[in-house]
C-alpha atoms as a PDB file:
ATOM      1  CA  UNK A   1      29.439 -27.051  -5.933  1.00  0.00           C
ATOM      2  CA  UNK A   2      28.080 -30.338  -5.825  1.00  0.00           C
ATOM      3  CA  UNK A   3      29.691 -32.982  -8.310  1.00  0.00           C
ATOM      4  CA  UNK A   4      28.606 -36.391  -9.207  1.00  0.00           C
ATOM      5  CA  UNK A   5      30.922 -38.963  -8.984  1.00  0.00           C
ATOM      6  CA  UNK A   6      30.402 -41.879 -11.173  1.00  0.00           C
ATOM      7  CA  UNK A   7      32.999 -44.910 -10.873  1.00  0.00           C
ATOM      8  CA  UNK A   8      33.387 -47.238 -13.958  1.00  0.00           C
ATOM      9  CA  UNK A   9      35.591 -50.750 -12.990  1.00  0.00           C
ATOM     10  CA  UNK A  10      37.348 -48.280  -9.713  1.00  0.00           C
ATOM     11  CA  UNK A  11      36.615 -47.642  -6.571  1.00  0.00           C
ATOM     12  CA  UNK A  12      36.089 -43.717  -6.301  1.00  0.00           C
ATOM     13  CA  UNK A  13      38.784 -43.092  -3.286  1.00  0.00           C
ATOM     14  CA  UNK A  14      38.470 -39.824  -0.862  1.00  0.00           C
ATOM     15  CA  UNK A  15      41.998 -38.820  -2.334  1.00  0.00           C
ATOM     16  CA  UNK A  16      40.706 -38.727  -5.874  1.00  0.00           C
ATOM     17  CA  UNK A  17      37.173 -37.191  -4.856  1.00  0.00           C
ATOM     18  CA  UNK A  18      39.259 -34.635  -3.336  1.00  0.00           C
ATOM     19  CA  UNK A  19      41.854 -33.778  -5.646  1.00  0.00           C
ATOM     20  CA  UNK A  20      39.409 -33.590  -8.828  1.00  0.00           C
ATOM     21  CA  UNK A  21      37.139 -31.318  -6.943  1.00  0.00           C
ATOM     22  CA  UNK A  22      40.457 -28.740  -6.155  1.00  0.00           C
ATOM     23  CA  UNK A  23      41.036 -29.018  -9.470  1.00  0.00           C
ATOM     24  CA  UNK A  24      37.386 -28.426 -10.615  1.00  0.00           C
ATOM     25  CA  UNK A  25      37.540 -25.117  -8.698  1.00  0.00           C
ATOM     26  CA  UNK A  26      39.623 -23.841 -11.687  1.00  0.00           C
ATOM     27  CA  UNK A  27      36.367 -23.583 -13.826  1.00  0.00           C
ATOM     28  CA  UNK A  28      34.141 -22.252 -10.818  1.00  0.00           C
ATOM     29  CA  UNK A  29      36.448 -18.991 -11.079  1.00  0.00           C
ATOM     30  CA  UNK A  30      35.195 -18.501 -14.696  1.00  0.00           C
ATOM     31  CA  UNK A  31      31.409 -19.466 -14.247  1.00  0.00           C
ATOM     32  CA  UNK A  32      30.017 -18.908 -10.894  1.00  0.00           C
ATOM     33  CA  UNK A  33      26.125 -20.349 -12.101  1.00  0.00           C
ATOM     34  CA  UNK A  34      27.566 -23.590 -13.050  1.00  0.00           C
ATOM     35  CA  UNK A  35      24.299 -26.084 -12.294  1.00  0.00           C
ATOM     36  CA  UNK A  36      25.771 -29.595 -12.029  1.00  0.00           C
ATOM     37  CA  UNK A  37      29.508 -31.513 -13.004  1.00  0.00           C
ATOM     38  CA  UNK A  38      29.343 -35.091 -13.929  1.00  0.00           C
ATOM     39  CA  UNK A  39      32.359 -37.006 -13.498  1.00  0.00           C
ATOM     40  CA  UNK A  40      32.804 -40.378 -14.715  1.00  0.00           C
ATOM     41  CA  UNK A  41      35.605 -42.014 -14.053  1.00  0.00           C
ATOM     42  CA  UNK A  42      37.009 -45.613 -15.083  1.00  0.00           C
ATOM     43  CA  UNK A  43      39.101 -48.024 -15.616  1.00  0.00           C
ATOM     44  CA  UNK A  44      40.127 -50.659 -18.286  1.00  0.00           C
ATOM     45  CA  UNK A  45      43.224 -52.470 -18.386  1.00  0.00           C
ATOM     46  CA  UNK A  46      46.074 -50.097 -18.397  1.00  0.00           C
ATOM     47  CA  UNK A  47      43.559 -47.293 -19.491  1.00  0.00           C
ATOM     48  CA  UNK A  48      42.557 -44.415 -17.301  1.00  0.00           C
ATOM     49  CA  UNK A  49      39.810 -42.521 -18.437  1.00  0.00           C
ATOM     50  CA  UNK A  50      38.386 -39.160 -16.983  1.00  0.00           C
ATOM     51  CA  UNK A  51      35.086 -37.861 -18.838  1.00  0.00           C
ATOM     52  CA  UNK A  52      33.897 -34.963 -17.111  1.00  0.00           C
ATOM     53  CA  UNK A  53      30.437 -32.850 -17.868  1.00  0.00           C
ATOM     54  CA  UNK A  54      29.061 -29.641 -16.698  1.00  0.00           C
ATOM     55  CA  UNK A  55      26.497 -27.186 -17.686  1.00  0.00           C
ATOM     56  CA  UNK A  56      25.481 -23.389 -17.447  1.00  0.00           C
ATOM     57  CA  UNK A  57      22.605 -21.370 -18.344  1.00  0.00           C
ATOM     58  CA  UNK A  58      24.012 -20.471 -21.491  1.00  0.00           C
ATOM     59  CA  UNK A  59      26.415 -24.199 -22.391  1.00  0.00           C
ATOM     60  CA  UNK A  60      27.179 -26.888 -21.824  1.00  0.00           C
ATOM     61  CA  UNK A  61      31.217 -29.116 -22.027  1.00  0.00           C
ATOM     62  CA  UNK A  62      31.961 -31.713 -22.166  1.00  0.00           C
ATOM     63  CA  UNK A  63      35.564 -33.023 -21.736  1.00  0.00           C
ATOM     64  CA  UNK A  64      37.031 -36.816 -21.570  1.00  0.00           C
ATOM     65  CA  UNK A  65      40.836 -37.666 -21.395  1.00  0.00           C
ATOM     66  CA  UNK A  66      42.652 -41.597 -21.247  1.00  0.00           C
ATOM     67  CA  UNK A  67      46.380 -41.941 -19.823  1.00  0.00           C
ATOM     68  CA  UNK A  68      48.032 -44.559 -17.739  1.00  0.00           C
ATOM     69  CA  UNK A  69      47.247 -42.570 -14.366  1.00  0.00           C
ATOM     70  CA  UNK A  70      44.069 -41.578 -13.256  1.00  0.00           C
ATOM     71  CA  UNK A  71      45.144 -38.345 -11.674  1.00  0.00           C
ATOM     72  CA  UNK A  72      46.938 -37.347 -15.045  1.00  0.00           C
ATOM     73  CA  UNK A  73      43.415 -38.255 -16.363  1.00  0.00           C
ATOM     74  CA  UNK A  74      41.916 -35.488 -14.400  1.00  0.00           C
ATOM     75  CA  UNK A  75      44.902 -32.890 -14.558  1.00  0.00           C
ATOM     76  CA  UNK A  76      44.219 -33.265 -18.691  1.00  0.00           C
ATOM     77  CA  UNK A  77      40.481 -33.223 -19.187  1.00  0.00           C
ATOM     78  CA  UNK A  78      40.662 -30.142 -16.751  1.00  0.00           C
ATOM     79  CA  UNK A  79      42.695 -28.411 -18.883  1.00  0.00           C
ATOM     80  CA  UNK A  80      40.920 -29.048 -22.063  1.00  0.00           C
ATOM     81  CA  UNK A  81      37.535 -28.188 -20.136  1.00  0.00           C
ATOM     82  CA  UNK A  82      39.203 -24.618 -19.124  1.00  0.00           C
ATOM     83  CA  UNK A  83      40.243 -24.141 -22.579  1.00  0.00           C
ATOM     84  CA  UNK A  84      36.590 -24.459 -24.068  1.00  0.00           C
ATOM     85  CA  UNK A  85      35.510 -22.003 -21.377  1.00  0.00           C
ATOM     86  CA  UNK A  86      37.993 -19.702 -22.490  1.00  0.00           C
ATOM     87  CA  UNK A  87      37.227 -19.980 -25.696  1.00  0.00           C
ATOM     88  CA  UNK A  88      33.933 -19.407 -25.284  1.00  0.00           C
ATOM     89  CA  UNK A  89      34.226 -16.434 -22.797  1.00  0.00           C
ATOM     90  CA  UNK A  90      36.774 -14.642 -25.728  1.00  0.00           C
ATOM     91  CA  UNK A  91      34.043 -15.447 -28.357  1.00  0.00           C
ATOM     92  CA  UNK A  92      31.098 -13.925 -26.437  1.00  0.00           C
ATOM     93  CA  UNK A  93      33.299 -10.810 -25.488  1.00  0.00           C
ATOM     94  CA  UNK A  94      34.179 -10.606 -29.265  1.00  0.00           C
ATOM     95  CA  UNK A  95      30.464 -10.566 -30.336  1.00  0.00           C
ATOM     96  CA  UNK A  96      29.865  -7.757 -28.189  1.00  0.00           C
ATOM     97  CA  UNK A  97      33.014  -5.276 -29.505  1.00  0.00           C
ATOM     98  CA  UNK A  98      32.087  -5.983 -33.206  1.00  0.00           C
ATOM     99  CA  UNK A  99      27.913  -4.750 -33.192  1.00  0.00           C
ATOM    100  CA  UNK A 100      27.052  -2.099 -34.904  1.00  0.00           C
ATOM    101  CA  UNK A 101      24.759  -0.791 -32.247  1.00  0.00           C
ATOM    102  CA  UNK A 102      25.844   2.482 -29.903  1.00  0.00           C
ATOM    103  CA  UNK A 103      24.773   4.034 -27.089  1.00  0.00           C
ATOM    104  CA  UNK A 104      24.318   7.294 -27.624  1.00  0.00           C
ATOM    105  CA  UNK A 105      24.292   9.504 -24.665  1.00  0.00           C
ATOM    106  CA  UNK A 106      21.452  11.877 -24.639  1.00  0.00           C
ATOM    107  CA  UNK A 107      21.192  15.669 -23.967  1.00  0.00           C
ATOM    108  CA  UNK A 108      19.962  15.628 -21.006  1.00  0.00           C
ATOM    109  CA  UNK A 109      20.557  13.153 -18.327  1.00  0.00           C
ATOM    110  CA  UNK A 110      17.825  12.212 -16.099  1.00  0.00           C
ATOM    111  CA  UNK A 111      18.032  14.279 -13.152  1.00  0.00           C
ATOM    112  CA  UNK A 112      16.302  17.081 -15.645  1.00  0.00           C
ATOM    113  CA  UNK A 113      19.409  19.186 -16.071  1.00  0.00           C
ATOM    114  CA  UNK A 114      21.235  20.138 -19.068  1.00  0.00           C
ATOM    115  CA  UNK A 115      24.256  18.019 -20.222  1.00  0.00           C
ATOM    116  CA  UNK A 116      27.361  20.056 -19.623  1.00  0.00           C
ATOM    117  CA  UNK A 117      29.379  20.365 -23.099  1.00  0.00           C
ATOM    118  CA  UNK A 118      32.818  17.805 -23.284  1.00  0.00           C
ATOM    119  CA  UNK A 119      35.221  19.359 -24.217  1.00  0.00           C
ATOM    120  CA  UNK A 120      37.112  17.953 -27.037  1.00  0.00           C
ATOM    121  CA  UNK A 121      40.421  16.512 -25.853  1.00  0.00           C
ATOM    122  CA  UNK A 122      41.608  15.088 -29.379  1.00  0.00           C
ATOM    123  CA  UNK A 123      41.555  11.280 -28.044  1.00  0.00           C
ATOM    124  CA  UNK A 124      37.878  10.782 -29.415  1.00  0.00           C
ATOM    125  CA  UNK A 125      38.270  10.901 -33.017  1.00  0.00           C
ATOM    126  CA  UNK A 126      37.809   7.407 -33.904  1.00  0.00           C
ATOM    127  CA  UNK A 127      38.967   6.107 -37.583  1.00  0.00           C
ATOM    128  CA  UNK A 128      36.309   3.733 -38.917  1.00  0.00           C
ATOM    129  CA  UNK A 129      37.939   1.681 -41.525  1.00  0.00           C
ATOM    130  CA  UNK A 130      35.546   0.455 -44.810  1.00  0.00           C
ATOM    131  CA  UNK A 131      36.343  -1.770 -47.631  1.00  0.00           C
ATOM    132  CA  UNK A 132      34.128  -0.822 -50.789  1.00  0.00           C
ATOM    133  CA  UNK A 133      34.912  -3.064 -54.112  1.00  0.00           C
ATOM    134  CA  UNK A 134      36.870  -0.404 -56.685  1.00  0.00           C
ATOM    135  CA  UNK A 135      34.474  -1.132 -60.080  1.00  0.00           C
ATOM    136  CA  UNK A 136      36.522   0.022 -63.318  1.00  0.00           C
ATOM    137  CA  UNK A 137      33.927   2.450 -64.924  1.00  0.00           C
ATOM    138  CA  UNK A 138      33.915   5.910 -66.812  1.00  0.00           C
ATOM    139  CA  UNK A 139      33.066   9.626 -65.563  1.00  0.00           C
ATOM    140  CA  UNK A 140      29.770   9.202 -66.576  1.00  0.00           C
ATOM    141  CA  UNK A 141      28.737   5.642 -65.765  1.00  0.00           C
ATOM    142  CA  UNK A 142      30.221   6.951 -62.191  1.00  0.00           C
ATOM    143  CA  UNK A 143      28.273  10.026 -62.102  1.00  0.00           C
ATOM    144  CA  UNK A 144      25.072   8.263 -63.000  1.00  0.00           C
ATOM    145  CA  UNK A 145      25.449   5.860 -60.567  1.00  0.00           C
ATOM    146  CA  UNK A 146      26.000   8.296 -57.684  1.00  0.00           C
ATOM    147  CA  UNK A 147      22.690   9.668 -59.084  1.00  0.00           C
ATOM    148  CA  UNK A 148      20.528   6.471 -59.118  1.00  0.00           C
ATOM    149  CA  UNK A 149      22.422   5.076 -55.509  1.00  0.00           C
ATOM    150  CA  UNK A 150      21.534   8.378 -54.067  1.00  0.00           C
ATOM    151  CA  UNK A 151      25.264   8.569 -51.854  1.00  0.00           C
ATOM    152  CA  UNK A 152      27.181  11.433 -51.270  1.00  0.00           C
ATOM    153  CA  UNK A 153      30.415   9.946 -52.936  1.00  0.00           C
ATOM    154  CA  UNK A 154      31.666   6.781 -55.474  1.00  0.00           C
ATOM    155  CA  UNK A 155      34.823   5.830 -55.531  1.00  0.00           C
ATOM    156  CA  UNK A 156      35.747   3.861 -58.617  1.00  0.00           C
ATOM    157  CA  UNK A 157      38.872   2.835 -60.700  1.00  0.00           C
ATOM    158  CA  UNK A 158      38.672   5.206 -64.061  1.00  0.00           C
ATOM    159  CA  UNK A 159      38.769   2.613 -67.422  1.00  0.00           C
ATOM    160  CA  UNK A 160      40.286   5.433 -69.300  1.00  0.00           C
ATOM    161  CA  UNK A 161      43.444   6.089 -67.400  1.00  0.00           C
ATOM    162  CA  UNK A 162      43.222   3.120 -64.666  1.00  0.00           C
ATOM    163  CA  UNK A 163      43.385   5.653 -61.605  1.00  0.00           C
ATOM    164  CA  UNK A 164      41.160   5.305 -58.423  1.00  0.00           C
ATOM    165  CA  UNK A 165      39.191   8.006 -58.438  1.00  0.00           C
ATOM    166  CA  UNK A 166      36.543   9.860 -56.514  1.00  0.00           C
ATOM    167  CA  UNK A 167      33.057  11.656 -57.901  1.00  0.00           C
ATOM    168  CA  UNK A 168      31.152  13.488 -55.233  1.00  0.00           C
ATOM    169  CA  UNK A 169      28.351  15.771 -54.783  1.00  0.00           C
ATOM    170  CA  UNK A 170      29.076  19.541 -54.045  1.00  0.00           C
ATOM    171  CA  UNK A 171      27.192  21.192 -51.250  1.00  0.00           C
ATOM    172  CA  UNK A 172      26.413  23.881 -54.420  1.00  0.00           C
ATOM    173  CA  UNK A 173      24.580  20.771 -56.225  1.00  0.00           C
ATOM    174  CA  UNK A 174      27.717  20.672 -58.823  1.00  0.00           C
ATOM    175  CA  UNK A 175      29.634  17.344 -59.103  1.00  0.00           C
ATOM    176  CA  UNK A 176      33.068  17.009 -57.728  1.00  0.00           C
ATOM    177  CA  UNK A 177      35.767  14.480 -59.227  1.00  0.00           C
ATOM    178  CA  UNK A 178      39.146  13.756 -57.302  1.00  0.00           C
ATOM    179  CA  UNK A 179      41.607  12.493 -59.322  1.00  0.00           C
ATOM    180  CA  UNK A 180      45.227  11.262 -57.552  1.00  0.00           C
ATOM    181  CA  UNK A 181      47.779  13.742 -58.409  1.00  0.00           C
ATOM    182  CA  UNK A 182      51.546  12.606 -59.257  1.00  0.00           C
END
């Protein structure tokens, strides 16, 4: 890992070089293709100021921290710089849980021979949860709106009673109403 060491009013010491690269090995263990760390260090008055910079394919951070102590400094901007990476690790990771896209796996794999059946061991049912807007309406608004939407169901809150109810089409071509029962 090869970091550039930039010294603003100090006098970069070995000690320093040394102990911000140990600590710089914290963010290695999350990103092994980092390309290049800045590190700008420096100095004015009682005011010691760590700004470091690094980049990856995909980001870059940027991080910058002032205390009285110069190793402080580095201990802070460190941990701010390992929170963004975190962050942005937990944010990527969400992205790919939440798509709507699945692999399906096919029928047969590709060695040629037929799939053998699963068997179902009752921990695969997965619940899907949707949230649909309840529109008051009557039967018949209801019904002709499952007609011109072309969907198997509508659910909808009934303006003559005030009940959430459910119109669906039969497999027999009839039309099915579920009303909540008391």
């Amino acid at each position: 890992m090869k970091i550039d060491f930039t010294g603003r009013g100090v006098e970069i010491s070995d000690q320093l070089r040394d102990y911000t690269r140990t600590k710089l090995d914290r963010l290695v263990r999350h990103f092994a293709d980092i390309r290049d760390i800045s590190a700008v260090l420096s100095v004015e008055k009682y005011r010691h100021r760590a700004e470091i910079k690094f980049s990856t394919p995909k980001r870059g951070f940027h991080g910058s921290e002032e205390t009285s102590d110069m190793f402080q400094s580095v201990d802070r901007v460190v941990d701010k710089l390992e929170a963004q990476v975190k962050k942005f690790k937990e944010k990527k990771t969400a992205k790919k849980r939440h798509t709507t896209a699945t692999i399906r796996a096919s029928e047969t794999p590709l060695n040629g021979s037929p799939a053998a059946p699963k068997e179902n061991t009752g921990n695969d049912i997965q619940i899907v949860r949707t949230s649909t807007p309840v529109k008051p309406m009557n039967l018949d608004e209801a019904v002709e709106e499952l007609d011109k939407l072309n969907q198997e169901f509508i659910m909808f809150r009934n303006a003559d009673n005030d009940h959430v109810n459910v119109v669906y089409r039969r497999k027999d071509g009839n039309i099915g109403l579920i009303e909540p029962g008391n």
